[in-house]
C-alpha atoms as a PDB file:
ATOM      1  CA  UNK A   1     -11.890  -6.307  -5.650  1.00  0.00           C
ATOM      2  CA  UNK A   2      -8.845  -8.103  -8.112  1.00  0.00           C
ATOM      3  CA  UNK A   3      -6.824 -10.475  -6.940  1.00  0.00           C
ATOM      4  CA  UNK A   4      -4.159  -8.239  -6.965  1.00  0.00           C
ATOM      5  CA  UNK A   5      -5.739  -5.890  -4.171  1.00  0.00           C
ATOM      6  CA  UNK A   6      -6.620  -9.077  -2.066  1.00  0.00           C
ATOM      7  CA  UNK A   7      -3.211  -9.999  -2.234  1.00  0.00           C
ATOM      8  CA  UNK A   8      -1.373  -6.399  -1.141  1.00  0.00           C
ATOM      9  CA  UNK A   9      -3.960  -6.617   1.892  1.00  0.00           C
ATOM     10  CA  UNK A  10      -2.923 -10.006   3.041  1.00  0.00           C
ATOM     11  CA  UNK A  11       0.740  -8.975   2.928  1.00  0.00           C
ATOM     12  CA  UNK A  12      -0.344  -6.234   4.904  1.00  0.00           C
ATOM     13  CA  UNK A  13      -2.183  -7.431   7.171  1.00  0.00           C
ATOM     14  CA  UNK A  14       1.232 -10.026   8.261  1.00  0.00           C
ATOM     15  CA  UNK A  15       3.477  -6.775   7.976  1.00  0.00           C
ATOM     16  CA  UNK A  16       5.031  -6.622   4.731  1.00  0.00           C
ATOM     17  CA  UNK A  17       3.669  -3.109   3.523  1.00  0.00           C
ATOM     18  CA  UNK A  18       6.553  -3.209   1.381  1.00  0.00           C
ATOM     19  CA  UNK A  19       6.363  -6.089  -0.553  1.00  0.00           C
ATOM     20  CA  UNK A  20       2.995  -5.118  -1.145  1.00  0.00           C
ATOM     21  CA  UNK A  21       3.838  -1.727  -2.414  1.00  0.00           C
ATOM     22  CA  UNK A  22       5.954  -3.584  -4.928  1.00  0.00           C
ATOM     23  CA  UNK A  23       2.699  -4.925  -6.146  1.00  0.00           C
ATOM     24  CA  UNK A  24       0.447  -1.496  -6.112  1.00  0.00           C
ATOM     25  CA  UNK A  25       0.273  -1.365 -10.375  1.00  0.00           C
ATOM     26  CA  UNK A  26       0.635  -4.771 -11.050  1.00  0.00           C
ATOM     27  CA  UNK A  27      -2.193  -7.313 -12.324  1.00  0.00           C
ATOM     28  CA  UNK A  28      -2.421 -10.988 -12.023  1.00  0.00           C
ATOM     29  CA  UNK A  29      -3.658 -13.701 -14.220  1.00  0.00           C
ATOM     30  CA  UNK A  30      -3.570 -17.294 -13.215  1.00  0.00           C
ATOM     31  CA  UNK A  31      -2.927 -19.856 -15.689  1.00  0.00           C
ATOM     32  CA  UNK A  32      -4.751 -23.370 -15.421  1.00  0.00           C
ATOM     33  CA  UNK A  33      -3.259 -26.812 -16.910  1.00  0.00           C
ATOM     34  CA  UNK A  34      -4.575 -29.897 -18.423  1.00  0.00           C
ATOM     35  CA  UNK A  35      -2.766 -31.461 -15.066  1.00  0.00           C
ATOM     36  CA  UNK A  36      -4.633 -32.986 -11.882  1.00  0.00           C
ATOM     37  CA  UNK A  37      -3.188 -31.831  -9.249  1.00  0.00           C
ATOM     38  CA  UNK A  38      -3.236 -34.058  -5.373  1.00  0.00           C
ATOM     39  CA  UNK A  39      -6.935 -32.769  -4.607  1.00  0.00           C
ATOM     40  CA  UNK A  40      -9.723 -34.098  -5.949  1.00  0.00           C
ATOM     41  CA  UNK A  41     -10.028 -32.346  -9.732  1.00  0.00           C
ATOM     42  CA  UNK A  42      -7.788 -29.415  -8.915  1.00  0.00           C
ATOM     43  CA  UNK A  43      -5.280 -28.073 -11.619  1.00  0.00           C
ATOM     44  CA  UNK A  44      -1.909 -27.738 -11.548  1.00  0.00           C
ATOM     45  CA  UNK A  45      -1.663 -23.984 -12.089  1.00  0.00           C
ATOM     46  CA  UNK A  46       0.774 -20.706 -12.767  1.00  0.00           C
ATOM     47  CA  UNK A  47       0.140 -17.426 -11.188  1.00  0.00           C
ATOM     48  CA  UNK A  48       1.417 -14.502 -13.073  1.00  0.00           C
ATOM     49  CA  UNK A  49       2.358 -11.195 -11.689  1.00  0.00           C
ATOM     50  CA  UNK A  50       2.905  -8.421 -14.472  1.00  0.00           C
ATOM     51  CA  UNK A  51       3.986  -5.227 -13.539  1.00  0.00           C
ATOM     52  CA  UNK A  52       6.153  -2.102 -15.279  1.00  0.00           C
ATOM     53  CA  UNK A  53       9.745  -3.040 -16.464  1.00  0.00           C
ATOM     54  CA  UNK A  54      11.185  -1.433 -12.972  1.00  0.00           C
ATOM     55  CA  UNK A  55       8.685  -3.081 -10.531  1.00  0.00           C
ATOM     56  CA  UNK A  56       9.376  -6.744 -12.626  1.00  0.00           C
ATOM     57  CA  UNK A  57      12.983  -6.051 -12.256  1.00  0.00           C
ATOM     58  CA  UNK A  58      12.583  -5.299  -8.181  1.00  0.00           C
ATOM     59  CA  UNK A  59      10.361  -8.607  -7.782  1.00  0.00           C
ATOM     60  CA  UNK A  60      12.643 -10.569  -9.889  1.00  0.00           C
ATOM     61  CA  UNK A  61      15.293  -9.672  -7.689  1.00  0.00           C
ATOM     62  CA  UNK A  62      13.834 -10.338  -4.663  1.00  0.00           C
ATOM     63  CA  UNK A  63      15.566 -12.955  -1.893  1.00  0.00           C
ATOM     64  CA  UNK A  64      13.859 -16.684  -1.807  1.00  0.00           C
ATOM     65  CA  UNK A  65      12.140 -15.787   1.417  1.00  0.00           C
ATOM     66  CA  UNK A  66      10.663 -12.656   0.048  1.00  0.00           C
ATOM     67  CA  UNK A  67       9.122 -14.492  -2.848  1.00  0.00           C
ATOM     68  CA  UNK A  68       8.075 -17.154  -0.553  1.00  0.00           C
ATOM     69  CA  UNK A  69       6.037 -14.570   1.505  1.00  0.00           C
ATOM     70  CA  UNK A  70       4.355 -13.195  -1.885  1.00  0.00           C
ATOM     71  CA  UNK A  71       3.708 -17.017  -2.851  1.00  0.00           C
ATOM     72  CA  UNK A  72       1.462 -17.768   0.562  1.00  0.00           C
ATOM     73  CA  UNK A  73      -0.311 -14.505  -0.014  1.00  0.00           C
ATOM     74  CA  UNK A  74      -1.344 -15.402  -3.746  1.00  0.00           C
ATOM     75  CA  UNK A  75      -2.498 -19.177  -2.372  1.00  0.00           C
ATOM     76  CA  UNK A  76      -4.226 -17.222   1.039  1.00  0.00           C
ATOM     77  CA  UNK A  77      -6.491 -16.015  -1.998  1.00  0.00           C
ATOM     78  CA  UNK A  78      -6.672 -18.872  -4.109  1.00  0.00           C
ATOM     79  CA  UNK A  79      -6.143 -22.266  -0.987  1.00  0.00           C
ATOM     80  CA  UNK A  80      -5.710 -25.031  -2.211  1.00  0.00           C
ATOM     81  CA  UNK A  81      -8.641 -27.334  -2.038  1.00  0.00           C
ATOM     82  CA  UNK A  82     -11.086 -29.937  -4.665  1.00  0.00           C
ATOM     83  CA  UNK A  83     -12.022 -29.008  -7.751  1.00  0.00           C
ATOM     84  CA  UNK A  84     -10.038 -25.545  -7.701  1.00  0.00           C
ATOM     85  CA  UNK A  85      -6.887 -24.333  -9.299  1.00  0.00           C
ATOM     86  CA  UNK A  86      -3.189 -25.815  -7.284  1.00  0.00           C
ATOM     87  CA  UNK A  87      -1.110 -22.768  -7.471  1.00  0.00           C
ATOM     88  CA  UNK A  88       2.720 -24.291  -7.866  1.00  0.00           C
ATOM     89  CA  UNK A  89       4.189 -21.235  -8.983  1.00  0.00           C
ATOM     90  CA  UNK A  90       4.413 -17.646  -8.975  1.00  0.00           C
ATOM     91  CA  UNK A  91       6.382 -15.744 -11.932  1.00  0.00           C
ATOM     92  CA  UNK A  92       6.857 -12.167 -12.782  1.00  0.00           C
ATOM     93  CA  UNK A  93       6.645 -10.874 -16.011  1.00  0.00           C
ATOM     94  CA  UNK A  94       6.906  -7.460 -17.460  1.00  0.00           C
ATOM     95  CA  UNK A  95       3.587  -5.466 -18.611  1.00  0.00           C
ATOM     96  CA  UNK A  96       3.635  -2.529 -20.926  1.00  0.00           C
ATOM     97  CA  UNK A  97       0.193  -1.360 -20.423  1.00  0.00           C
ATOM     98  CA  UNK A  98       0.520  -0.648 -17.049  1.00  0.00           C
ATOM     99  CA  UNK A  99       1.122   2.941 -15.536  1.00  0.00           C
ATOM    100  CA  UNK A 100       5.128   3.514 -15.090  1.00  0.00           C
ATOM    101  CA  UNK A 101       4.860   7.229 -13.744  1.00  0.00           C
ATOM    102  CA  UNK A 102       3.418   5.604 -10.777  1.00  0.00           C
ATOM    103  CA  UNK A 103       6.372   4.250  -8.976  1.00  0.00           C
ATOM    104  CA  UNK A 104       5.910   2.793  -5.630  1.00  0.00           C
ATOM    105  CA  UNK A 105       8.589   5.047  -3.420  1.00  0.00           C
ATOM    106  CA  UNK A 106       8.529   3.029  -0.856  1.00  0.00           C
ATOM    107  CA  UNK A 107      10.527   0.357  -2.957  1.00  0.00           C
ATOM    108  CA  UNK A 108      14.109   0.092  -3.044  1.00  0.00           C
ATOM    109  CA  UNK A 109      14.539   2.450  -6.256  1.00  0.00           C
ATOM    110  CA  UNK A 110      12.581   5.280  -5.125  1.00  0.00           C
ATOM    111  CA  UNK A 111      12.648   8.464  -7.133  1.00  0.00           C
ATOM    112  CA  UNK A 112      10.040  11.124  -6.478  1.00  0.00           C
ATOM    113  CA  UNK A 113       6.928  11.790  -5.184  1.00  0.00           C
ATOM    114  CA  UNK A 114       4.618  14.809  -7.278  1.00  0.00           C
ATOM    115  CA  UNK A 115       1.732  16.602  -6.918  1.00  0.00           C
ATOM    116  CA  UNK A 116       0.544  14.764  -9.699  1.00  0.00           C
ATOM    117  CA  UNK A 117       1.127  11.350  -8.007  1.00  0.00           C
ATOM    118  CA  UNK A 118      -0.619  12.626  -5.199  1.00  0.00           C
ATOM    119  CA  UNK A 119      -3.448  13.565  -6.965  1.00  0.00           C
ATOM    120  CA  UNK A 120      -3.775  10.421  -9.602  1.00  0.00           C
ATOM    121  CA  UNK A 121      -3.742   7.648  -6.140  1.00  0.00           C
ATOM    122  CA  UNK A 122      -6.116   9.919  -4.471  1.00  0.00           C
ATOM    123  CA  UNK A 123      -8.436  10.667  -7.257  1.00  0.00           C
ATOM    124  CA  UNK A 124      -7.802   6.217  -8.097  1.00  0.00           C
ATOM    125  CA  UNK A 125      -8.980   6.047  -4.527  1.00  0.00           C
ATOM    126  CA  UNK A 126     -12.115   8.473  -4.933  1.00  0.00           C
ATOM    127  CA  UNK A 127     -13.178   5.963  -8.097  1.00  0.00           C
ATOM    128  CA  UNK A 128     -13.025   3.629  -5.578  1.00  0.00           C
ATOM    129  CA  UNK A 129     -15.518   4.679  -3.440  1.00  0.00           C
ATOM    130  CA  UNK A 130     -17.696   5.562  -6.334  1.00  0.00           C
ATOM    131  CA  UNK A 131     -17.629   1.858  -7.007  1.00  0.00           C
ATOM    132  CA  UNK A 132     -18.595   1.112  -4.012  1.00  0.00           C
ATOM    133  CA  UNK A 133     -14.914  -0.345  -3.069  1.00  0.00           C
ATOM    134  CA  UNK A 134     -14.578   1.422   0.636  1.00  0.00           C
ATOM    135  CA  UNK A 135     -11.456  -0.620   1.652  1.00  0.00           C
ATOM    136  CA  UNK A 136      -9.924  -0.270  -1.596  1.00  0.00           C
ATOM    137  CA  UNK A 137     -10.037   3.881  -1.424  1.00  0.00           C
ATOM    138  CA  UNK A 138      -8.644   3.206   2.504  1.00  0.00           C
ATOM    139  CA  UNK A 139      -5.788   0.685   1.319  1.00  0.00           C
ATOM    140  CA  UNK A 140      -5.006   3.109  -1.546  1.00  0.00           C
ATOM    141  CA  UNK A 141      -4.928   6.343   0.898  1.00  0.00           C
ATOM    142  CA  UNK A 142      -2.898   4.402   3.849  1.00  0.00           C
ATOM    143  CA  UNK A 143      -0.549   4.037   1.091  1.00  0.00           C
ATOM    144  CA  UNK A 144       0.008   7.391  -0.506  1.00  0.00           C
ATOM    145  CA  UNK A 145       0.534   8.727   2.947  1.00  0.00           C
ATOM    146  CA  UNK A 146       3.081   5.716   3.437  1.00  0.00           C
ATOM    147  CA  UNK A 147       4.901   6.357   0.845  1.00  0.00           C
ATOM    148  CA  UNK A 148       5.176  10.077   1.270  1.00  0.00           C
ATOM    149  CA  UNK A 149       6.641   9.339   4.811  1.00  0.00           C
ATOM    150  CA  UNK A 150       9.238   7.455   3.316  1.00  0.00           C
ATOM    151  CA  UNK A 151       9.781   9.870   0.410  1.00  0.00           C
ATOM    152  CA  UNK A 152      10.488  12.777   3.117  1.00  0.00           C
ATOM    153  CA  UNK A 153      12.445   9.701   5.480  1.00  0.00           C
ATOM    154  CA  UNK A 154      14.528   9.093   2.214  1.00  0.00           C
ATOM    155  CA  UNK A 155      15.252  12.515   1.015  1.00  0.00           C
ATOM    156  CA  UNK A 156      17.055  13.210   4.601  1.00  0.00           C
ATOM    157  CA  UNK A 157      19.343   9.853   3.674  1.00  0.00           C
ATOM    158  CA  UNK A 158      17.855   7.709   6.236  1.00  0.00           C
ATOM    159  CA  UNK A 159      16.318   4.436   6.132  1.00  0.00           C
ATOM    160  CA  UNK A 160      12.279   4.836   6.727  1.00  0.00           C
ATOM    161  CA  UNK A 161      11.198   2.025  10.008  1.00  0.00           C
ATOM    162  CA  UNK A 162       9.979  -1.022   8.015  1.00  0.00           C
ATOM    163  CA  UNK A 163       7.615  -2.751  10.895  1.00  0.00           C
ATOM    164  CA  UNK A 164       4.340  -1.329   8.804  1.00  0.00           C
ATOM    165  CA  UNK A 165       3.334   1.137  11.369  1.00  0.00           C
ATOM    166  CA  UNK A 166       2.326   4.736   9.627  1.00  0.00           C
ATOM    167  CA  UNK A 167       2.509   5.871  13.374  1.00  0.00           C
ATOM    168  CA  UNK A 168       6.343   4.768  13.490  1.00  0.00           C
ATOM    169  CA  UNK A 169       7.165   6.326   9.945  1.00  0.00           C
ATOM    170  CA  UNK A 170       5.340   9.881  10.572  1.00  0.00           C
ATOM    171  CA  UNK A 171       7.336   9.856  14.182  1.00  0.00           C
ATOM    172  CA  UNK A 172      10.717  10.359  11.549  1.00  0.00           C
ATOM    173  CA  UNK A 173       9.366  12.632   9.356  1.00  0.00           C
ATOM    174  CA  UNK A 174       8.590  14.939  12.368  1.00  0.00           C
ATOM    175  CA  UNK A 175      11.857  14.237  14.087  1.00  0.00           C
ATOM    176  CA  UNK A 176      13.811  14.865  10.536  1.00  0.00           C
ATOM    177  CA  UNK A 177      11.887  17.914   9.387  1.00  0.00           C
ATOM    178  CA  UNK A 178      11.855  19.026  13.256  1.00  0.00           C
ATOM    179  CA  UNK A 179       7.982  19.326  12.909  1.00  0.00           C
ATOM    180  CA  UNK A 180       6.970  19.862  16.807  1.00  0.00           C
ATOM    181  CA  UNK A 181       5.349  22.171  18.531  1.00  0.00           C
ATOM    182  CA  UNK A 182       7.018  24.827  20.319  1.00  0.00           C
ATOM    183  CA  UNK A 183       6.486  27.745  22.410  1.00  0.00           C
ATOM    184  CA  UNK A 184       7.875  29.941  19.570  1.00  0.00           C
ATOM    185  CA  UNK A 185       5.380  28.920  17.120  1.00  0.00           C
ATOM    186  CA  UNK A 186       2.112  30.666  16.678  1.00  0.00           C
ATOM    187  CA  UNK A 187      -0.749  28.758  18.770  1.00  0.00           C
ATOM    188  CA  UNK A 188      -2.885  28.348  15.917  1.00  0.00           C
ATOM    189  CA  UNK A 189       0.003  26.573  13.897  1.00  0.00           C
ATOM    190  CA  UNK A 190       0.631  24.417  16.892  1.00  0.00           C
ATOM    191  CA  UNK A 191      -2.894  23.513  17.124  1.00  0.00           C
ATOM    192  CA  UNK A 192      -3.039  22.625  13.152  1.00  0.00           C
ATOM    193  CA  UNK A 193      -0.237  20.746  13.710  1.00  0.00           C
ATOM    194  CA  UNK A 194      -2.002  18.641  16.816  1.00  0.00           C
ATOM    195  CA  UNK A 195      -4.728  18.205  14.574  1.00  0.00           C
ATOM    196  CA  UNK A 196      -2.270  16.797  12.008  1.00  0.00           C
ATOM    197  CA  UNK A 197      -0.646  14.152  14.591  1.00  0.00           C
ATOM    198  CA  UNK A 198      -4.923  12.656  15.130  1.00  0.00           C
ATOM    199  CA  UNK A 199      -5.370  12.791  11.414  1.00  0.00           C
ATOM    200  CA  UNK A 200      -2.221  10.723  11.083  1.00  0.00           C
ATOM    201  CA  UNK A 201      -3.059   8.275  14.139  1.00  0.00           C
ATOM    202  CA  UNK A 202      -6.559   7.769  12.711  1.00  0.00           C
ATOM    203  CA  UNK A 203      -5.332   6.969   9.085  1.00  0.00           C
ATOM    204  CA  UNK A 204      -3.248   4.090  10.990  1.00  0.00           C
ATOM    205  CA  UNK A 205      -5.749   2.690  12.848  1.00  0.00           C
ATOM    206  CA  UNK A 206      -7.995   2.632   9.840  1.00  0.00           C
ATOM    207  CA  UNK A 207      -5.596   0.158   8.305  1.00  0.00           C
ATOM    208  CA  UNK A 208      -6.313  -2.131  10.914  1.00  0.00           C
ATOM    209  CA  UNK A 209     -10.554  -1.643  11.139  1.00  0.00           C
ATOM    210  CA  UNK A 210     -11.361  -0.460   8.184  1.00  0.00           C
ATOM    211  CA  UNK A 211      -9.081  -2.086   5.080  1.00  0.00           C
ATOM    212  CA  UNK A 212      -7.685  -5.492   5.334  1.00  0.00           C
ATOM    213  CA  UNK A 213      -7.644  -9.194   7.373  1.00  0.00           C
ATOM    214  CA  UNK A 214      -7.081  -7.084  10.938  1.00  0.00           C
ATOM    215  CA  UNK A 215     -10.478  -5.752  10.600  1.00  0.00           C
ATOM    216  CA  UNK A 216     -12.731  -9.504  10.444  1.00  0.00           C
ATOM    217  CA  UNK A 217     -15.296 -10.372  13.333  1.00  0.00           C
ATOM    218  CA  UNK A 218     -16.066  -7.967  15.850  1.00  0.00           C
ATOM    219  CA  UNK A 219     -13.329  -5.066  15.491  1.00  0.00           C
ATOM    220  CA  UNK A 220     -14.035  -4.237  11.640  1.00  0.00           C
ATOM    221  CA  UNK A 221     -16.085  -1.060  11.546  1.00  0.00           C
ATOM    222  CA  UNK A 222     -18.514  -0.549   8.849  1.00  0.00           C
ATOM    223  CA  UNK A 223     -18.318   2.931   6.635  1.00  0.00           C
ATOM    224  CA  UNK A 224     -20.116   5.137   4.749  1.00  0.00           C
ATOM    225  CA  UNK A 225     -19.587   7.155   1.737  1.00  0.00           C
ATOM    226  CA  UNK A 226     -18.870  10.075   3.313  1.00  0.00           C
ATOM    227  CA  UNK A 227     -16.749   8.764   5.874  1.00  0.00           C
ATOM    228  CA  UNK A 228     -14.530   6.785   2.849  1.00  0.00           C
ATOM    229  CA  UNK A 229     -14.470  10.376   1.149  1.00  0.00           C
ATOM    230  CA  UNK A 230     -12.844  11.738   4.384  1.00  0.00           C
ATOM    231  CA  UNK A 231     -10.523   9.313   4.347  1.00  0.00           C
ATOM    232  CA  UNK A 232      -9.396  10.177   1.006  1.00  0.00           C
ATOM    233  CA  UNK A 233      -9.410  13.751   1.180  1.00  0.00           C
ATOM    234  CA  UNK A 234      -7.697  13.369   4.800  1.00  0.00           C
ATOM    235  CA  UNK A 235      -4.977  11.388   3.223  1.00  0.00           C
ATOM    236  CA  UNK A 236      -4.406  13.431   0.831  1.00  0.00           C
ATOM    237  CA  UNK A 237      -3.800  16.930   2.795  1.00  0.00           C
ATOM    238  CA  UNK A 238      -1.463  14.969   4.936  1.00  0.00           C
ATOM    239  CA  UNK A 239       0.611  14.076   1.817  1.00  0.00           C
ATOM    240  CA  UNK A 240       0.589  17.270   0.327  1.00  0.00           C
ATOM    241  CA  UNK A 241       1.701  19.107   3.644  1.00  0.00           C
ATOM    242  CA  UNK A 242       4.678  16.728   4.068  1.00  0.00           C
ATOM    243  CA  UNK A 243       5.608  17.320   0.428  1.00  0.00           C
ATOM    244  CA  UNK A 244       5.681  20.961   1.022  1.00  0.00           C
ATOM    245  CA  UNK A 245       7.907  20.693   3.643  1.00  0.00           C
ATOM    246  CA  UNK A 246      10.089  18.526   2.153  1.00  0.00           C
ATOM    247  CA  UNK A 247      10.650  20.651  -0.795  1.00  0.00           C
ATOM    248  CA  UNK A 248      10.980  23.641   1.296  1.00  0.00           C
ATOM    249  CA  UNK A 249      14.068  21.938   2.213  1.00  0.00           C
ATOM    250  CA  UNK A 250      15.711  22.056  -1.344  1.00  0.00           C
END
C-alpha cells in the first residue's frame, strides 16, 4: 500500500472523506535534507503531494485548518521519531502524468460521473484484489459509491451531508430521487430495492471493519478473495443504478 492510500484512510478514519477524496489520484514523494532535525539522526524533511492541475488547485486553496488536518495524516504515517525523516512541511505541486478524467466529485468542482468512471475505479479496485490489496479494493469501492451519492445529491442542487457516513448520503439520494417503497410499486421492485438499502448498509459498515484505522484489534474482520470481489462488484451495481436514475431525470 503507497503512502498516499495510508494517508486517505487515516483521514477517513477521523471523518474527513472529503479531504481524502481530494487526494484519490495523487502520489507522494518525501524529500530528505542534509539537516538534523531535534531527534536523534532524523532529517529535516518535505512531503510532496502531486496531483492533476484541478486537484493541486483545490488543495492549494484549501483553509489553514484543512491543510493542517492533511499535515497530521502525512506525519500519522511517517511519526516523528530517531533516525527517521522530520516531516516540517507539506506542499502541493502539480503532476502531469497523473489521470485527469478521474475527478474526485465529491470535491468542490464536481463535474460528472460516467459509466466509464464507474468502470475504470471498479476495475482499479479489482487490480487490487489481484494484488492481494483487500482494503485497498474496499477503500476504492466505499468511494465510488460515495461519490456517486453526492453526484445524484449535487445534480438536485443540494449540498450532500459531509459527517462521512455512506448511510447518511444514500438517505438523500432516496429522499431526492423519491426512491421508497410503496404500495403502488410492483413487490418484486420493492424487494430489489430492500435488497439495495442492505447492500448499501453493508458497504458502510465495511468502511469501518474491513478498510482503514476503525477496523484494528478485535473488530477488524479478515476477508477473502471472493468476499473482496463482492465488494467490488456490489459497489459497483449500486453506482450504476443511482446513475441511471439520475439521468433518467434529465
Amino acid at each position: 500500500m503507497d503512502d498516499i492510500e495510508k494517508i486517505r484512510r487515516v483521514l477517513i478514519s477521523r471523518n474527513h472523506a472529503k479531504l481524502a477524496d481530494l487526494l484519490i489520484h495523487s502520489e507522494g514523494n518525501l524529500s530528505e535534507s542534509s539537516t538534523y532535525g531535534n531527534y536523534l539522526f532524523s532529517t529535516i524533511s518535505t512531503y510532496y503531494i502531486k496531483s492533476p492541475p484541478k486537484e493541486t488547485d483545490l488543495l492549494n486553496a484549501l483553509s489553514a485548518m484543512d491543510k493542517q488536518i492533511i499535515f497530521d495524516a502525512v506525519i500519522s504515517v511517517y511519526p516523528y521519531r530517531d533516525h527517521a525523516p522530520e516531516i516540517v512541511n507539506v506542499e502541493y505541486q502539480i503532476s502531469f502524468d497523473s489521470d485527469e478524467e478521474d475527478l474526485s466529485p465529491e470535491t468542490p468542482a464536481i463535474k460528472d460521473v460516467s459509466r466509464d468512471y464507474i468502470v475504470n475505479l471498479s476495475n482499479r479496485a479489482l487490480n487490487d484484489i489481484e494484488n492481494g490489496d483487500y482494503d485497498s479494493a474496499i477503500t476504492k469501492s466505499r468511494t465510488l459509491v460515495e461519490e456517486v451519492f453526492c453526484f445524484a445529491i449535487e445534480k438536485q442542487n443540494q449540498e450532500p451531508n459531509d459527517n462521512g457516513k455512506i448511510d447518511d448520503l444514500y438517505k438523500q439520494v432516496k429522499n431526492l430521487y423519491h426512491m421508497h417503497q410503496d404500495a403502488e410499486t410492483d413487490v418484486r421492485i420493492n424487494n430489489l430495492l430492500s435488497g439495495l438499502n442492505k447492500i448499501v448498509n453493508s458497504i458502510s459498515q465495511m468502511r469501518n471493519k474491513g478498510s482503514d484505522a476503525h477496523g484494528l484489534g478485535n473488530r477488524r474482520i479478515n476477508i477473502k478473495d471472493y468476499h473482496a470481489r463482492l465488494f467490488v462488484n456490489s459497489s459497483r451495481i449500486v453506482a450504476d443504478f443511482i446513475l441511471a436514475v439520475v439521468e433518467n431525470r434529465k
